[in-house]
PDB file of N, CA and C in Angstrom:
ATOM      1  N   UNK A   1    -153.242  12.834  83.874  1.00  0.00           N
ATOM      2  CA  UNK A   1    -152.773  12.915  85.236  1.00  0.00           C
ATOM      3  C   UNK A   1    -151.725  14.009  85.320  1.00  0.00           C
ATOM      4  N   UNK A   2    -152.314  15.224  85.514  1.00  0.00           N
ATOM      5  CA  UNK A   2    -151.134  16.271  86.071  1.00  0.00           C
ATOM      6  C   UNK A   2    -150.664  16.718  87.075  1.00  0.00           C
ATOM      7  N   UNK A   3    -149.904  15.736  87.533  1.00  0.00           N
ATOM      8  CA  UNK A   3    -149.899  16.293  89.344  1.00  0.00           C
ATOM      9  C   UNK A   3    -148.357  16.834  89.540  1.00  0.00           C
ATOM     10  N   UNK A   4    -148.290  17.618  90.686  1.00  0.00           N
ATOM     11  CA  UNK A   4    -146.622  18.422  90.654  1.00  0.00           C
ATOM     12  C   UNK A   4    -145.620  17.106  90.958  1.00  0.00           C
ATOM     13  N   UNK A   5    -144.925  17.581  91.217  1.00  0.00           N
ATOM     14  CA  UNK A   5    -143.136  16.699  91.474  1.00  0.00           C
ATOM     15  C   UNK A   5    -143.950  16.376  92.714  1.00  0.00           C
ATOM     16  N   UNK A   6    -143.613  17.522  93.894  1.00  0.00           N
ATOM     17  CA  UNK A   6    -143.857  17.301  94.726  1.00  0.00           C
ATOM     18  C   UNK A   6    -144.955  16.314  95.498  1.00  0.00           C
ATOM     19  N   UNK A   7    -146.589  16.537  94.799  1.00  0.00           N
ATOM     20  CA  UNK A   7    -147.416  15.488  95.041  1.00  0.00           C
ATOM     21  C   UNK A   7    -146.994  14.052  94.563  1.00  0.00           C
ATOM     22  N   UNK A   8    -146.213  13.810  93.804  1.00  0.00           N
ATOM     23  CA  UNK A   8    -145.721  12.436  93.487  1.00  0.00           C
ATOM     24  C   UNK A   8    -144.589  12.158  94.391  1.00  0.00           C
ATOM     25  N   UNK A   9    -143.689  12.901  94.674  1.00  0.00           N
ATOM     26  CA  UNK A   9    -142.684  12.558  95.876  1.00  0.00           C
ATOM     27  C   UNK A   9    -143.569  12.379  96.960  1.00  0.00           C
ATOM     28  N   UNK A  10    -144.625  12.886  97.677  1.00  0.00           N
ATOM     29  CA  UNK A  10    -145.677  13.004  98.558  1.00  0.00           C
ATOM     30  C   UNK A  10    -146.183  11.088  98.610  1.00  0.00           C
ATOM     31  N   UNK A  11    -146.578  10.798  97.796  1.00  0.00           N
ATOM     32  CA  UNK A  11    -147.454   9.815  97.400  1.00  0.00           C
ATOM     33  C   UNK A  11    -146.428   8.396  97.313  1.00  0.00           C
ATOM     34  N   UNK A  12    -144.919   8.706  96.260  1.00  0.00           N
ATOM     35  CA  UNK A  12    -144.103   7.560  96.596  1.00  0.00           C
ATOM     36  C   UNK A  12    -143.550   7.724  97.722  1.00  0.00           C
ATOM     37  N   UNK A  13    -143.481   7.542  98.840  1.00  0.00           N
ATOM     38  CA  UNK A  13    -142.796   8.161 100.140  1.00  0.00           C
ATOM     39  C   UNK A  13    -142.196   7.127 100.420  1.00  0.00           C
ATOM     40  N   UNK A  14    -143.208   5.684 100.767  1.00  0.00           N
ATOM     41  CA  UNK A  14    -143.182   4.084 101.019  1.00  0.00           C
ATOM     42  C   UNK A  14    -142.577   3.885 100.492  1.00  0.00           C
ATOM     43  N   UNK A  15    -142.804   4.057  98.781  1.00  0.00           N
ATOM     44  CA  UNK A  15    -141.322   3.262  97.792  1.00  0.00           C
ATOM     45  C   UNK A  15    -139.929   3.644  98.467  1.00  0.00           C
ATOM     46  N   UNK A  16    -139.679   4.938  98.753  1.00  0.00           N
ATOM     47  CA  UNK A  16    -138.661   5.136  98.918  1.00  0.00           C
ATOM     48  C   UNK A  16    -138.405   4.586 100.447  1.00  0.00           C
ATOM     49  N   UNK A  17    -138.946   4.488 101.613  1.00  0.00           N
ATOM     50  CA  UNK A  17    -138.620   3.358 102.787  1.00  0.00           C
ATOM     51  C   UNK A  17    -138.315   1.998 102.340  1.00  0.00           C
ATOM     52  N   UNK A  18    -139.209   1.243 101.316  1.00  0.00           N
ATOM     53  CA  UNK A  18    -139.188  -0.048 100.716  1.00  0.00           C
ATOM     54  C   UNK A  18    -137.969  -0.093 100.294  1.00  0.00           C
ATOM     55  N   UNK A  19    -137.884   1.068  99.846  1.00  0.00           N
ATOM     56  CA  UNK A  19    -135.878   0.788  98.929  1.00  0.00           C
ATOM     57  C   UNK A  19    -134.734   0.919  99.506  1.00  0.00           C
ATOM     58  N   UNK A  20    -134.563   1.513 100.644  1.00  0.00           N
ATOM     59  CA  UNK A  20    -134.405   1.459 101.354  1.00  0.00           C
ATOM     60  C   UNK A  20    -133.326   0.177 102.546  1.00  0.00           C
ATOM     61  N   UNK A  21    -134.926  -0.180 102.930  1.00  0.00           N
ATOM     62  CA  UNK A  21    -135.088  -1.205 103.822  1.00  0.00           C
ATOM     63  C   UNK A  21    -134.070  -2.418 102.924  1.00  0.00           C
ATOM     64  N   UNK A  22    -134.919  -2.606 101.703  1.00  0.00           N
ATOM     65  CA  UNK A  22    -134.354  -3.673 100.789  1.00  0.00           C
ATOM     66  C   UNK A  22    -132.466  -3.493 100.539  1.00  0.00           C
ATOM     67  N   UNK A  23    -132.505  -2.187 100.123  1.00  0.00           N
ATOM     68  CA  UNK A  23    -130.720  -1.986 100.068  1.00  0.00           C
ATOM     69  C   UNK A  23    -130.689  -1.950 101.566  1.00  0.00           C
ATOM     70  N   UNK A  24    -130.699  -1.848 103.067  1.00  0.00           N
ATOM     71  CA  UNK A  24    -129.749  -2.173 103.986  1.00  0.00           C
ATOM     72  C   UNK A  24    -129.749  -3.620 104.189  1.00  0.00           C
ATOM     73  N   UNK A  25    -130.746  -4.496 103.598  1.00  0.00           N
ATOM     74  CA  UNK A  25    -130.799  -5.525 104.383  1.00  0.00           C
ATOM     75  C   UNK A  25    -130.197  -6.424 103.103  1.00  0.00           C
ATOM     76  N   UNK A  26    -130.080  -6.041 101.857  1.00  0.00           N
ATOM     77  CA  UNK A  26    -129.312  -6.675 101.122  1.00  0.00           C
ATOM     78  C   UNK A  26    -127.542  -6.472 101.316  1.00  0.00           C
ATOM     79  N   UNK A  27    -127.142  -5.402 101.923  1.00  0.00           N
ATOM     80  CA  UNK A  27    -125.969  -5.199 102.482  1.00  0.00           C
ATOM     81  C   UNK A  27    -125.647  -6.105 104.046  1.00  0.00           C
ATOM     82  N   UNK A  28    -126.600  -6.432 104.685  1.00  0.00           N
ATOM     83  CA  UNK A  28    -126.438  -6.806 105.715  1.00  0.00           C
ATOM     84  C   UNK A  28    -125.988  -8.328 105.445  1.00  0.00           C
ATOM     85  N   UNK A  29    -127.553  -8.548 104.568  1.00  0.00           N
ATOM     86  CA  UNK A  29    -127.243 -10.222 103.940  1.00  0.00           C
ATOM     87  C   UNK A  29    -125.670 -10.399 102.849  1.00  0.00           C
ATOM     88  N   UNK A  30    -125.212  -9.260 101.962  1.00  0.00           N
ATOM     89  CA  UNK A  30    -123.863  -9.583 101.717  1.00  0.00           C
ATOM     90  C   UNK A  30    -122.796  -9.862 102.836  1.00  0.00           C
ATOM     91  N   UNK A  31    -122.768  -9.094 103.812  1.00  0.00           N
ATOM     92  CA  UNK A  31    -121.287  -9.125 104.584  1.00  0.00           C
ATOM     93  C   UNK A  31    -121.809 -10.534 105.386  1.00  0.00           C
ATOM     94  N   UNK A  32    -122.969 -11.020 105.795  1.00  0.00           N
ATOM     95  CA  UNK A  32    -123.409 -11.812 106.376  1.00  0.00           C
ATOM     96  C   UNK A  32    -122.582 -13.359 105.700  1.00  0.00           C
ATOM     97  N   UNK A  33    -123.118 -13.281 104.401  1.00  0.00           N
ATOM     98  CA  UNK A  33    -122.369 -14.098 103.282  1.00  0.00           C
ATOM     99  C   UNK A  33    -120.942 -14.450 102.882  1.00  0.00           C
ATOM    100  N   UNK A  34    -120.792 -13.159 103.143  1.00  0.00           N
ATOM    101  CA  UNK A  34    -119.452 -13.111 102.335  1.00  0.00           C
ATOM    102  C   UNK A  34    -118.493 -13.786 103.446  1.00  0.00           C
ATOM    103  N   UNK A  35    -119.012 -13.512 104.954  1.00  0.00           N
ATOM    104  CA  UNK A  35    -118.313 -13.955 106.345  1.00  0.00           C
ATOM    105  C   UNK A  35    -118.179 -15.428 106.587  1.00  0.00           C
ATOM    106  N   UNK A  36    -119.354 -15.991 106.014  1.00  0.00           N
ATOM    107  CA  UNK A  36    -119.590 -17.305 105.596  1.00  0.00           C
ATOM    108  C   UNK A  36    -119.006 -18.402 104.902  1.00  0.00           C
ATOM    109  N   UNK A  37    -118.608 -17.302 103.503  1.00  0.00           N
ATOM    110  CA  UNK A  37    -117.971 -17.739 102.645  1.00  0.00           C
ATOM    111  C   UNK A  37    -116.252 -17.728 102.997  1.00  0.00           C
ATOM    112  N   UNK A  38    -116.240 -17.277 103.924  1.00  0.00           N
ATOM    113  CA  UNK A  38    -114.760 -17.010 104.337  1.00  0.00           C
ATOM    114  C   UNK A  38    -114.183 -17.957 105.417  1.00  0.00           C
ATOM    115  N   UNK A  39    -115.418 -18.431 106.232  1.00  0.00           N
ATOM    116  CA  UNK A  39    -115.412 -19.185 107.117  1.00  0.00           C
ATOM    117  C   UNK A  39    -115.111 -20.568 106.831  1.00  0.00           C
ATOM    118  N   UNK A  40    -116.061 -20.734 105.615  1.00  0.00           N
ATOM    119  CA  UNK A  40    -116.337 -22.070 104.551  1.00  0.00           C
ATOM    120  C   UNK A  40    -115.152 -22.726 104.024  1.00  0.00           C
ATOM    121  N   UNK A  41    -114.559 -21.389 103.191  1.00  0.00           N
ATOM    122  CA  UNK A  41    -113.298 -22.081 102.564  1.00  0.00           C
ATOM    123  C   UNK A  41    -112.155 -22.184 103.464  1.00  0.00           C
ATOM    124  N   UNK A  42    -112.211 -21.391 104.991  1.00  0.00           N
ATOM    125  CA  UNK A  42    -111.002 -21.604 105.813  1.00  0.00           C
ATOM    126  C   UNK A  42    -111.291 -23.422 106.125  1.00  0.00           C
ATOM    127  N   UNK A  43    -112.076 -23.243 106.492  1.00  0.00           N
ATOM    128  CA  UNK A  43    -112.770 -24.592 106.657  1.00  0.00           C
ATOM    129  C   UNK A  43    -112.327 -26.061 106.327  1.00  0.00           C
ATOM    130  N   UNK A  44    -112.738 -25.668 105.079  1.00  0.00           N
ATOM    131  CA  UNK A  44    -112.557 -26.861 103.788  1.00  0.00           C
ATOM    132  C   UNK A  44    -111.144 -26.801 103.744  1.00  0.00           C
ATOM    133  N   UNK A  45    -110.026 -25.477 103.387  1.00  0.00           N
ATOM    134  CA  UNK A  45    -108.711 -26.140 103.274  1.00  0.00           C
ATOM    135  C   UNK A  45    -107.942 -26.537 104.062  1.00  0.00           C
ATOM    136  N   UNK A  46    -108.873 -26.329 105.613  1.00  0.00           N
ATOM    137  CA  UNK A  46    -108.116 -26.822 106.729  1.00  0.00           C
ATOM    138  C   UNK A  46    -108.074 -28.677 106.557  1.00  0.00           C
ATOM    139  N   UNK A  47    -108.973 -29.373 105.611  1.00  0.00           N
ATOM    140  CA  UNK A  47    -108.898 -30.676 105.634  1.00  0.00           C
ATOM    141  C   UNK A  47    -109.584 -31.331 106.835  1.00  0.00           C
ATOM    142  N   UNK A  48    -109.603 -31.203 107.872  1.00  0.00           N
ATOM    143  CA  UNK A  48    -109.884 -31.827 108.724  1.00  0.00           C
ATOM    144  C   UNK A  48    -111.404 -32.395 108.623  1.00  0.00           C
ATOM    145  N   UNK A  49    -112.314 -32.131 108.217  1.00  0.00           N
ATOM    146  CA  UNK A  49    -113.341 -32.815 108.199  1.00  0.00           C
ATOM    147  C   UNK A  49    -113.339 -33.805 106.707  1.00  0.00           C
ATOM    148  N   UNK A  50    -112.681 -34.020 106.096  1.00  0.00           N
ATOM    149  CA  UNK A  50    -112.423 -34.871 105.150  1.00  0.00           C
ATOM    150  C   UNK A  50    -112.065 -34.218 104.002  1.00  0.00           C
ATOM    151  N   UNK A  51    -113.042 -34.749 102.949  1.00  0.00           N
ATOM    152  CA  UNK A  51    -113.203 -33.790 101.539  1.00  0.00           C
ATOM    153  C   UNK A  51    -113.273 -32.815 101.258  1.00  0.00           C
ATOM    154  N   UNK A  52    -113.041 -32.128 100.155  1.00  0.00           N
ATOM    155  CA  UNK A  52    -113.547 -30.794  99.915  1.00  0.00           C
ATOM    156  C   UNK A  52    -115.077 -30.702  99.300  1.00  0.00           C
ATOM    157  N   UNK A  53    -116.113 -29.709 100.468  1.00  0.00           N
ATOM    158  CA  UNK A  53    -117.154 -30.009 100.143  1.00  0.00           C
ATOM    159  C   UNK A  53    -117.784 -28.996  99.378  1.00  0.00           C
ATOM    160  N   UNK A  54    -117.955 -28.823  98.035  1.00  0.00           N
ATOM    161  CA  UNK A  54    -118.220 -27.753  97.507  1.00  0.00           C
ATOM    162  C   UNK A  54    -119.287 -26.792  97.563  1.00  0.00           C
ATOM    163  N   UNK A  55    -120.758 -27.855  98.203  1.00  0.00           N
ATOM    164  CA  UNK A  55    -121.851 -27.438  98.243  1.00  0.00           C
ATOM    165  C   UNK A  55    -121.877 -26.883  99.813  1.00  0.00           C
ATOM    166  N   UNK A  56    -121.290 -27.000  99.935  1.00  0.00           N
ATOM    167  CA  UNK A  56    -121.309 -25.594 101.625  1.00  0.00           C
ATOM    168  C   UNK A  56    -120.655 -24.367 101.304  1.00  0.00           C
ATOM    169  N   UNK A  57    -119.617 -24.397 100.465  1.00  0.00           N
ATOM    170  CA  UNK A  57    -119.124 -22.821 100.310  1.00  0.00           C
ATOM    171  C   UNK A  57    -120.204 -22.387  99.009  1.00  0.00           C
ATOM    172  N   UNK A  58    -120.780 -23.012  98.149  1.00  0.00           N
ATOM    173  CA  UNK A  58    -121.535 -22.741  97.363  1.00  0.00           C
ATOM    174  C   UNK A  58    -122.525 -22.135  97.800  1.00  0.00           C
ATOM    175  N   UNK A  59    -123.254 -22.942  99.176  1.00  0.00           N
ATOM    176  CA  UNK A  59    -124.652 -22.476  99.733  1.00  0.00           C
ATOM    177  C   UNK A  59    -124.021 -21.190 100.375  1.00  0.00           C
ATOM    178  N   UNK A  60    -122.888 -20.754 100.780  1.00  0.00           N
ATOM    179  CA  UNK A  60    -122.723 -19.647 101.105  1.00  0.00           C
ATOM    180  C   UNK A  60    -122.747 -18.419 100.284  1.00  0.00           C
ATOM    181  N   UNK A  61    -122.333 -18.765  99.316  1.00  0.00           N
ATOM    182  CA  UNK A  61    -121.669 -17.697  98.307  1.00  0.00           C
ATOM    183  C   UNK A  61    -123.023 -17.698  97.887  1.00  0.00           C
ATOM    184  N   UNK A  62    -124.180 -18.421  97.878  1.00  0.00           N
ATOM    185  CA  UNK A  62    -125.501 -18.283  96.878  1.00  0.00           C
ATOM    186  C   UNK A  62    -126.215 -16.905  98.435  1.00  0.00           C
ATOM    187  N   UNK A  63    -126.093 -16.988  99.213  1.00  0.00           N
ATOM    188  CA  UNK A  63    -126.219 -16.072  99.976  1.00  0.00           C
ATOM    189  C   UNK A  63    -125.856 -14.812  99.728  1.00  0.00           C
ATOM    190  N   UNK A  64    -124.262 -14.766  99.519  1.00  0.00           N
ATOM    191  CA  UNK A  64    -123.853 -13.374  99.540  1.00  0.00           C
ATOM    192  C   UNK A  64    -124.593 -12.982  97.754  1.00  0.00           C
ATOM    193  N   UNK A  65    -124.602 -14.008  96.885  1.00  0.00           N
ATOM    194  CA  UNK A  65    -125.542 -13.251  95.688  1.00  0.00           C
ATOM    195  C   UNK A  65    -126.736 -12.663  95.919  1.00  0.00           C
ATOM    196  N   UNK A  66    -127.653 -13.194  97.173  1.00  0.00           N
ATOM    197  CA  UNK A  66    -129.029 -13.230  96.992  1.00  0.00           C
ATOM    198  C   UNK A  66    -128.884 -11.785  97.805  1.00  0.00           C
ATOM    199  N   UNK A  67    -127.889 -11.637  98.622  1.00  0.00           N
ATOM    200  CA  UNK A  67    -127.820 -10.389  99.366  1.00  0.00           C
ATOM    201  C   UNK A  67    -127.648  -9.210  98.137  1.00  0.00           C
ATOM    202  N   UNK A  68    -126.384  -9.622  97.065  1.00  0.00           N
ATOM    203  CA  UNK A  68    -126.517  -8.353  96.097  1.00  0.00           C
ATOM    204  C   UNK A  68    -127.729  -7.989  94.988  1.00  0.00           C
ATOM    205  N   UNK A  69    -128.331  -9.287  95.375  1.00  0.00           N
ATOM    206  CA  UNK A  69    -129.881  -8.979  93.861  1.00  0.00           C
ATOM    207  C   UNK A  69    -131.092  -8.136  94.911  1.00  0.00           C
ATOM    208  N   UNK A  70    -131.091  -8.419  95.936  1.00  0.00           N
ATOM    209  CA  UNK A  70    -131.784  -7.907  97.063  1.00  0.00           C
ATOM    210  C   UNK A  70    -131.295  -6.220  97.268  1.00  0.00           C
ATOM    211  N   UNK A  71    -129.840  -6.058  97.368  1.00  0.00           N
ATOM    212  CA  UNK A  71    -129.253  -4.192  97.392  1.00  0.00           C
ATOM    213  C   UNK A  71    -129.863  -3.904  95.746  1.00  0.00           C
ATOM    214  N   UNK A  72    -129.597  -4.765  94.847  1.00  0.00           N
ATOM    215  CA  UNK A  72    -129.715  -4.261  93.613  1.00  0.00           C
ATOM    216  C   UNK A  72    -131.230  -3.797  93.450  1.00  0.00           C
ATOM    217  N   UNK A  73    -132.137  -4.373  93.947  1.00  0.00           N
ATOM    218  CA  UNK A  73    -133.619  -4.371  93.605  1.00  0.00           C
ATOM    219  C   UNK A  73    -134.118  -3.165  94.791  1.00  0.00           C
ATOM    220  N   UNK A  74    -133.484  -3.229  95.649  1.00  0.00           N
ATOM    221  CA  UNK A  74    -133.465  -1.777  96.397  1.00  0.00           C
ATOM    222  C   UNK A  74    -133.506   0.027  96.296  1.00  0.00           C
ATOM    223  N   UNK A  75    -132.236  -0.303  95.101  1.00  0.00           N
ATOM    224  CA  UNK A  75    -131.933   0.475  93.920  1.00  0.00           C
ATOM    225  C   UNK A  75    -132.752   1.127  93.094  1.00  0.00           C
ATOM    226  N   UNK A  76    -133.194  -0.344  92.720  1.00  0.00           N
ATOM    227  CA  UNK A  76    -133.831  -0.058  91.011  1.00  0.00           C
ATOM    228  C   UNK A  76    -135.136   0.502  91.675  1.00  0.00           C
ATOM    229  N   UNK A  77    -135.820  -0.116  92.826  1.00  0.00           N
ATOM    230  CA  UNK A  77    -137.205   1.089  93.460  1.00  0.00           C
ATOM    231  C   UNK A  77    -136.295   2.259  93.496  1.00  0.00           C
ATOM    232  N   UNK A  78    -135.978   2.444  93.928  1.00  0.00           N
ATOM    233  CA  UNK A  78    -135.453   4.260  94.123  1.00  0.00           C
ATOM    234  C   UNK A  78    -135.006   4.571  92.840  1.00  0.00           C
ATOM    235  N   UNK A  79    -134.682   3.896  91.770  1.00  0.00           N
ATOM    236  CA  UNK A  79    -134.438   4.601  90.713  1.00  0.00           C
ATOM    237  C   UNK A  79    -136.204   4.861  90.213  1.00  0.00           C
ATOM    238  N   UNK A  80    -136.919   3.984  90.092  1.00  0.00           N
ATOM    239  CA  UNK A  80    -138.093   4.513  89.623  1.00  0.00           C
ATOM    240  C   UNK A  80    -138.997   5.529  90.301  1.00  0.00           C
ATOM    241  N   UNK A  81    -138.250   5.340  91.486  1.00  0.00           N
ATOM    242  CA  UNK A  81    -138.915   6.553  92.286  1.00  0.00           C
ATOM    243  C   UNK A  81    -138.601   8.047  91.671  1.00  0.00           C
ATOM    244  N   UNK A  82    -137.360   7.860  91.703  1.00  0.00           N
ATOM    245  CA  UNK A  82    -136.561   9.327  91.018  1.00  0.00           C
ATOM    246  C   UNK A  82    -137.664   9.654  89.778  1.00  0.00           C
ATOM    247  N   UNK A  83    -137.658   8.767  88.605  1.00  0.00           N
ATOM    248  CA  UNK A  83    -137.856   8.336  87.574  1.00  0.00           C
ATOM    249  C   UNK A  83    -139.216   9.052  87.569  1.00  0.00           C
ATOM    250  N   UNK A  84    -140.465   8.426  88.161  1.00  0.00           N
ATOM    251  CA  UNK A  84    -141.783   8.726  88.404  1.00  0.00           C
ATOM    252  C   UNK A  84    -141.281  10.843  88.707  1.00  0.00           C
ATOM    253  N   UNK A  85    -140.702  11.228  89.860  1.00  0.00           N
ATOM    254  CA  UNK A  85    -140.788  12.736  90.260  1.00  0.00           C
ATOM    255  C   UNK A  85    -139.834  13.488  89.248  1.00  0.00           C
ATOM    256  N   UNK A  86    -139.123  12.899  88.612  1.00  0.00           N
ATOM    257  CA  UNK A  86    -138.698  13.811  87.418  1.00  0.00           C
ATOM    258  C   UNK A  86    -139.489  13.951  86.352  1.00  0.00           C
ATOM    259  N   UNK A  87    -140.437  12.960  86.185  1.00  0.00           N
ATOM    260  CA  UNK A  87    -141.108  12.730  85.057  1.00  0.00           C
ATOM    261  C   UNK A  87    -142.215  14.016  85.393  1.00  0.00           C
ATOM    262  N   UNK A  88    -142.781  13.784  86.383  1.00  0.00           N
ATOM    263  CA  UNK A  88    -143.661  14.881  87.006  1.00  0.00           C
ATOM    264  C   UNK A  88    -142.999  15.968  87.113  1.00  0.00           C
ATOM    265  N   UNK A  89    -142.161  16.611  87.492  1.00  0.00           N
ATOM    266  CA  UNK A  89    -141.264  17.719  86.697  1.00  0.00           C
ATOM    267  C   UNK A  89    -141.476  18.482  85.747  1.00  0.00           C
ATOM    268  N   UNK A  90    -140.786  17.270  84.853  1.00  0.00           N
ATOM    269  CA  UNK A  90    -140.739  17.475  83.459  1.00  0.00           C
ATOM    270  C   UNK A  90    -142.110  18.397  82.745  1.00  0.00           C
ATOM    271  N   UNK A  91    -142.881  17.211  83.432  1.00  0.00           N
ATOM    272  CA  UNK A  91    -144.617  18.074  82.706  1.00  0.00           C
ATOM    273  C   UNK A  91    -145.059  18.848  83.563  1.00  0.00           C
ATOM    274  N   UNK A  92    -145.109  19.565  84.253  1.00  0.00           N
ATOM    275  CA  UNK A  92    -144.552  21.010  84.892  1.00  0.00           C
ATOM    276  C   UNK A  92    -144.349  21.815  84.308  1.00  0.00           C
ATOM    277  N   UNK A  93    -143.210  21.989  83.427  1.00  0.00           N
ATOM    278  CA  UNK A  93    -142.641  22.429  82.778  1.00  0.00           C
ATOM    279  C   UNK A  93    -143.738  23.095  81.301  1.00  0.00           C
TER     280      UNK A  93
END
């Protein structure tokens, strides 16, 4: 398979929207989380609803993670994207 940089940048185009999409909306889902999580623990040390309930600031904070494995996996497509058109480059060369 000898194809230029360019026909492989051509061809991953999608990956790079997919990665994209995935890193804004894993940023969206962090601050989303993290707002949550802020809300949660004002919440809880206000006392007023009784106990301290751990599994609500937990279910929050498991949010703002799922938001950073989501930016992270966003990433890692665009790193293989890079990855794939340098490689094609390379054998160019």
């Amino acid at each position: 398979m000898h194809e230029s940089s360019e026909a492989v940048a051509g061809k991953t185009n999608v990956l790079s929207i997919l990665a994209q999409v995935m890193t804004g909306l894993g940023f969206v889902t962090m601050l989303i989380g993290a707002a949550l999580v802020g809300v949660a623990l004002i919440q809880e040390f206000q006392g007023e609803d009784g106990d301290f309930q751990i599994a609500e600031v937990l279910s929050s904070a498991y949010l703002l993670l799922m938001g950073l494995f989501l930016a992270g996996n966003g990433q890692l497509l665009n790193a293989i994207r890079s990855i794939a058109i340098n490689t094609a480059a390379m054998n160019e060369k």
